[in-house]
C-alpha atoms as a PDB file:
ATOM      1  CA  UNK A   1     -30.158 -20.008  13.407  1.00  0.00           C
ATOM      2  CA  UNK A   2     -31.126 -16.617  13.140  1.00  0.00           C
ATOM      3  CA  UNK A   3     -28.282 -13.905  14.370  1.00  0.00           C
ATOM      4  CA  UNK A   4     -29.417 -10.954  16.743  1.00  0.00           C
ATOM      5  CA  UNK A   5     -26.427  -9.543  17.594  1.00  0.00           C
ATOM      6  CA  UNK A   6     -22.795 -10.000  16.004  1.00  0.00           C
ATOM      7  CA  UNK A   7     -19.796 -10.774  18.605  1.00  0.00           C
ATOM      8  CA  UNK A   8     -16.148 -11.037  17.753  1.00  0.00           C
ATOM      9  CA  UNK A   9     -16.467 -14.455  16.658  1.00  0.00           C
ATOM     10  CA  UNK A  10     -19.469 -14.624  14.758  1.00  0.00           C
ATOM     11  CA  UNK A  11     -17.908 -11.394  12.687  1.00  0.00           C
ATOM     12  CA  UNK A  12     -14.610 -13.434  12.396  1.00  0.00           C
ATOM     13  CA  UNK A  13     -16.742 -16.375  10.835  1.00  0.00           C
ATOM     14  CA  UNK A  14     -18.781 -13.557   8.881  1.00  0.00           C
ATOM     15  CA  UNK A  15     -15.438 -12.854   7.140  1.00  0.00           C
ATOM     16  CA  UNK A  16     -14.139 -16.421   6.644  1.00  0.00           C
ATOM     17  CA  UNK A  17     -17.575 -16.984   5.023  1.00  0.00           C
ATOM     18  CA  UNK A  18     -17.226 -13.857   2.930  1.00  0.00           C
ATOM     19  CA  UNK A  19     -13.826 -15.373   1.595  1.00  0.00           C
ATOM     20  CA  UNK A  20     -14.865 -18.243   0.804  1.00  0.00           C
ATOM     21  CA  UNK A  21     -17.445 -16.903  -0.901  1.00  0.00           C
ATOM     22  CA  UNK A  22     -15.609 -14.024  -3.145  1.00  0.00           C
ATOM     23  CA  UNK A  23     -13.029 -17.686  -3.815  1.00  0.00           C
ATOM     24  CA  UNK A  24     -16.247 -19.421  -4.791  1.00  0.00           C
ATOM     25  CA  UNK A  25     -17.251 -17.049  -6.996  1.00  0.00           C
ATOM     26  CA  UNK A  26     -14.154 -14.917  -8.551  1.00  0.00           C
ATOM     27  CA  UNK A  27     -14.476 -15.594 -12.094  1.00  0.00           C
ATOM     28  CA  UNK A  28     -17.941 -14.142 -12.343  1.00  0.00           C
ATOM     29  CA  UNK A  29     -17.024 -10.996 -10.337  1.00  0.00           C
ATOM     30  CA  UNK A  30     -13.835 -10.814 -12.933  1.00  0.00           C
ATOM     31  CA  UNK A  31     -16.579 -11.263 -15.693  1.00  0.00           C
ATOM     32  CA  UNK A  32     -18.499  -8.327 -14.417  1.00  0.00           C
ATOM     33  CA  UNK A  33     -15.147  -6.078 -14.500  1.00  0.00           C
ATOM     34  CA  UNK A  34     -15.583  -3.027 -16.628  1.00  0.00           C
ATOM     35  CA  UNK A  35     -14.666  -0.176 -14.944  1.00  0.00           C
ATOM     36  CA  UNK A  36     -11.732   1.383 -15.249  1.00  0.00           C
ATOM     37  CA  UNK A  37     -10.729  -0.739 -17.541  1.00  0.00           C
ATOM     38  CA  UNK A  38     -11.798  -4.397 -18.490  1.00  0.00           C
ATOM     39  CA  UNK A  39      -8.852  -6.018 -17.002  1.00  0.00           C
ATOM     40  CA  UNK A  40     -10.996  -8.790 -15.523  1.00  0.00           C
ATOM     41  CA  UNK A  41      -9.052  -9.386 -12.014  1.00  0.00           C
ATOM     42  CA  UNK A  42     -11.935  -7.248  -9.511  1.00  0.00           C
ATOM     43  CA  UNK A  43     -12.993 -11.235  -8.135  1.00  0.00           C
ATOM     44  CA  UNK A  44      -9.345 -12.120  -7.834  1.00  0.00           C
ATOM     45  CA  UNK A  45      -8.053  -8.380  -6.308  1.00  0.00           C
ATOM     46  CA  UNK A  46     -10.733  -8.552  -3.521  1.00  0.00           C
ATOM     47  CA  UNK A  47     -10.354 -12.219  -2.518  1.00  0.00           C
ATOM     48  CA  UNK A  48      -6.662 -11.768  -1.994  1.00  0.00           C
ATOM     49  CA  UNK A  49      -7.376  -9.275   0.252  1.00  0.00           C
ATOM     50  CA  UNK A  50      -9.966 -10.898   2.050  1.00  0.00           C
ATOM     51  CA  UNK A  51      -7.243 -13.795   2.050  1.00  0.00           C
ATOM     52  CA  UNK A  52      -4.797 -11.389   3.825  1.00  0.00           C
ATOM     53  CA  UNK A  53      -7.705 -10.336   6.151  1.00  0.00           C
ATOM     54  CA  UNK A  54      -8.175 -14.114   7.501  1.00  0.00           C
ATOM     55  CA  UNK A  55      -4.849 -14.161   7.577  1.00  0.00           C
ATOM     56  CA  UNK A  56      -4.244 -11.738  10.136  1.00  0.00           C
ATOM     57  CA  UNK A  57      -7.292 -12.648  11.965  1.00  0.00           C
ATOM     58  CA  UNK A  58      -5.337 -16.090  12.936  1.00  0.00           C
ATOM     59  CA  UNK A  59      -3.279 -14.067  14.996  1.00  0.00           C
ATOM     60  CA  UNK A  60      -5.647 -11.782  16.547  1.00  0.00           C
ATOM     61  CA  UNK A  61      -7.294 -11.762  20.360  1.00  0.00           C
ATOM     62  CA  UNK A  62     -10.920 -12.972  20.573  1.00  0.00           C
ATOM     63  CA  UNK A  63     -12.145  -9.023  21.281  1.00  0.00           C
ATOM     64  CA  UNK A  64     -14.007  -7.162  19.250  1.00  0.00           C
ATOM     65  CA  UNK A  65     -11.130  -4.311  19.015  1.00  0.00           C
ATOM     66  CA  UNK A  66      -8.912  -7.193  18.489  1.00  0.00           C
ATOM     67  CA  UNK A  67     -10.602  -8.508  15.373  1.00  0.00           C
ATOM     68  CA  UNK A  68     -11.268  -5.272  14.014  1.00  0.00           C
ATOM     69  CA  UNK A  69      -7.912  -4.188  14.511  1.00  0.00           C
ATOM     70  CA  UNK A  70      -6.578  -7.174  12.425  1.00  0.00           C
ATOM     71  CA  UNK A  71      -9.679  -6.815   9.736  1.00  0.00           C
ATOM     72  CA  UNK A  72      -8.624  -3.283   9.319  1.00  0.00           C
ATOM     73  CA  UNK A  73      -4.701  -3.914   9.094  1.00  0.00           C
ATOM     74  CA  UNK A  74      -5.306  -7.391   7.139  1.00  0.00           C
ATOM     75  CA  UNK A  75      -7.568  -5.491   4.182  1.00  0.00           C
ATOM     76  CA  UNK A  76      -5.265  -2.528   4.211  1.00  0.00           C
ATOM     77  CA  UNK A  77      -1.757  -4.193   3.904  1.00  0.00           C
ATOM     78  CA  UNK A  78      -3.058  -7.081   1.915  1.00  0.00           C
ATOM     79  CA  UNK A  79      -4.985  -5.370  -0.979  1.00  0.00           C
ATOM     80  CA  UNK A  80      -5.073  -5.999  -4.216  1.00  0.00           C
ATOM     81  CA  UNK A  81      -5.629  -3.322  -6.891  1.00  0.00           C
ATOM     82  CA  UNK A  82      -8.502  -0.526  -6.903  1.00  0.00           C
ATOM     83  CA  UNK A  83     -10.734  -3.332  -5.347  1.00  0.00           C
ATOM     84  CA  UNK A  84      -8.806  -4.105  -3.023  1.00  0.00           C
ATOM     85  CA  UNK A  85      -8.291  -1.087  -2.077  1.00  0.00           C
ATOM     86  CA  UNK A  86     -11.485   0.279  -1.992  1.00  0.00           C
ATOM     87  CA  UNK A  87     -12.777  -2.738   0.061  1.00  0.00           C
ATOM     88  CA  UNK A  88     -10.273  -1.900   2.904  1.00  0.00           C
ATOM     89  CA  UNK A  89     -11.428   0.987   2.844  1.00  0.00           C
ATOM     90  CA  UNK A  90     -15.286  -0.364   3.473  1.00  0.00           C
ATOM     91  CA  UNK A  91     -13.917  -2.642   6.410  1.00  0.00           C
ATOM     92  CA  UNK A  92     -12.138  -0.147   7.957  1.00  0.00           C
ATOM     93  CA  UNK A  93     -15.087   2.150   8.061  1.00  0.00           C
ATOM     94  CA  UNK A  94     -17.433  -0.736   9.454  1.00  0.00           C
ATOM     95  CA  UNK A  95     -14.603  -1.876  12.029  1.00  0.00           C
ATOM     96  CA  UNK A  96     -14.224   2.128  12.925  1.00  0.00           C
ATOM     97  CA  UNK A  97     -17.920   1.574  14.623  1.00  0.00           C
ATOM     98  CA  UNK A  98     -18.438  -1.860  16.020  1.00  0.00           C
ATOM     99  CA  UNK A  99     -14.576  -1.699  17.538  1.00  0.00           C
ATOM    100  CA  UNK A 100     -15.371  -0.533  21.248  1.00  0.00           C
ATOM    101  CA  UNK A 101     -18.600  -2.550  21.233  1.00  0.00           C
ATOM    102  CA  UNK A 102     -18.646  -6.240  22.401  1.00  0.00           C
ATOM    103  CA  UNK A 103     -21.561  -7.103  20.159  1.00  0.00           C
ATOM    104  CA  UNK A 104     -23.209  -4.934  17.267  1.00  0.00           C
ATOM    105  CA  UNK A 105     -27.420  -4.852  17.001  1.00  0.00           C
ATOM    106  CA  UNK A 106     -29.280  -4.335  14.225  1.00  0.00           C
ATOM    107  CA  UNK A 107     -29.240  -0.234  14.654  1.00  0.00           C
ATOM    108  CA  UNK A 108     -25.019  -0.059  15.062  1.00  0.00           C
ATOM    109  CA  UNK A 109     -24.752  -2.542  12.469  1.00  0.00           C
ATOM    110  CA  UNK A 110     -26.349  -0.041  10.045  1.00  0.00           C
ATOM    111  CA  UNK A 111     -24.049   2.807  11.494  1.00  0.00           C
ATOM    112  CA  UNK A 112     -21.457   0.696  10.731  1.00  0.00           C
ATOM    113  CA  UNK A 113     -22.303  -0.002   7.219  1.00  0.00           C
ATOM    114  CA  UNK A 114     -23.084   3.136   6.731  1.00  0.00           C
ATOM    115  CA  UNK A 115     -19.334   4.936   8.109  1.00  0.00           C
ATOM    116  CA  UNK A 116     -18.219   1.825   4.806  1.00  0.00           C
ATOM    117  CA  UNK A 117     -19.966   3.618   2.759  1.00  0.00           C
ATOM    118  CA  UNK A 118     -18.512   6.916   3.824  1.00  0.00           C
ATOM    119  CA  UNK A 119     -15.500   5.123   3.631  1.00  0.00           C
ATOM    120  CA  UNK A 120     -15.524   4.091  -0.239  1.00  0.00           C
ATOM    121  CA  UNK A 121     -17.084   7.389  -1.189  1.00  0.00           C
ATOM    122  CA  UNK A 122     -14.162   9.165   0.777  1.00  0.00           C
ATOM    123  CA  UNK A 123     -11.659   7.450  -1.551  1.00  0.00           C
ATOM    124  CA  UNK A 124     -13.948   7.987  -4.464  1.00  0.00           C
ATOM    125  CA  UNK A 125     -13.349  11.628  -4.016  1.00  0.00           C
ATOM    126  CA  UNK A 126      -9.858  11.108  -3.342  1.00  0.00           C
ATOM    127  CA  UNK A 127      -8.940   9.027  -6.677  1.00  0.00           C
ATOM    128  CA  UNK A 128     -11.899   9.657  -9.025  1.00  0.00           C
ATOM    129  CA  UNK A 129     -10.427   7.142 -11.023  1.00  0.00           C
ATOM    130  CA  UNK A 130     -10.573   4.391  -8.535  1.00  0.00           C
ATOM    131  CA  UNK A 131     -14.616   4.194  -8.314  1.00  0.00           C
ATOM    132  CA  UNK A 132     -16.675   3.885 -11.519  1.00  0.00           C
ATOM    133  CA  UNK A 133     -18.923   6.936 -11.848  1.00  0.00           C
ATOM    134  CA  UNK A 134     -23.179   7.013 -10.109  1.00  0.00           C
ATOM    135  CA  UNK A 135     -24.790   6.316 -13.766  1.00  0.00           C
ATOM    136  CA  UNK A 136     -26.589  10.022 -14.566  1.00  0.00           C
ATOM    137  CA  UNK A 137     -30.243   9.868 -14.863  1.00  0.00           C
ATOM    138  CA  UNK A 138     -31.349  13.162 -16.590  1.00  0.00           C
ATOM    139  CA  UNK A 139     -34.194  14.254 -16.085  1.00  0.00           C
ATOM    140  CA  UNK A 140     -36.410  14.135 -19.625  1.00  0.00           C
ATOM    141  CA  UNK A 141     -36.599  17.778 -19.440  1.00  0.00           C
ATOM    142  CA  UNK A 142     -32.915  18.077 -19.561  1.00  0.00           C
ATOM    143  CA  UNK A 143     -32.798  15.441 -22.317  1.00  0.00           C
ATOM    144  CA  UNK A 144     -35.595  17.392 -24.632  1.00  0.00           C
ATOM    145  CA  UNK A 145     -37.997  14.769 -24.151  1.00  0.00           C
ATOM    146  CA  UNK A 146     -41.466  15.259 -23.506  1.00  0.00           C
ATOM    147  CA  UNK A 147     -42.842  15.765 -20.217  1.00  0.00           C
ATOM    148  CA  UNK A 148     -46.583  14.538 -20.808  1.00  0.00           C
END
């Protein structure tokens, strides 16, 4: 069934899938950790926090403030090393827009992914050394190669 518009509950199921998926698949994400250093725990960081997020969802009020008040709290007290970290940071900037909505369309669900983005690239800036640097893609002039 195709979703048009996410509510409270179908972002608090959203979540518990997201979980469940992240526990699914943790030692691959570990595999993939290189950045800052290949300590191979990114899979395990960000389920525990997404762990602490359902967590404090249990407890929360059916609303949509309610849910992103506890997804927000949840991610921030419960994470787990730079990933963890950095994903509260990307739920808190989602949960920032679709709060004082009761459900999100299409259009406010891309504001909201959008203010996540802001909300990593804030912390980015912040602690350089928490976000692996945009790979540089010089231009071949700049690299002395050949233009034609």
């Amino acid at each position: 069934m195709p979703l048009n518009v996410l509510d409270a509950t179908a972002l608090r199921r959203v979540v518990t899938v997201f979980r469940d998926a992240l526990v699914d698949h943790r030692e691959a994400v570990n595999n993939l950790n290189v950045y800052p250093v290949p300590d191979g725990d990114t899979g395990t960081n960000m389920s525990l926090t997404l762990r602490s997020v359902v967590d404090e969802l249990d407890g929360a009020d059916p609303d949509m403030a309610s849910v992103c008040k506890a997804i927000a709290h949840g991610s921030l007290m419960g994470a787990r090393g730079n990933s963890g970290v950095i994903m509260s940071q990307i739920l808190r900037g989602f949960c920032t827009i679709v709060a004082d909505s009761t459900s999100v369309d299409g259009a406010a669900f891309a504001s909201a992914l959008a203010a996540a983005a802001e909300g990593a690239t804030k912390l980015s800036a912040r602690f350089p050394s928490a976000v692996p640097p945009r790979p540089h893609n010089p231009s071949p002039k700049s690299r002395n190669l050949p233009t034609s």
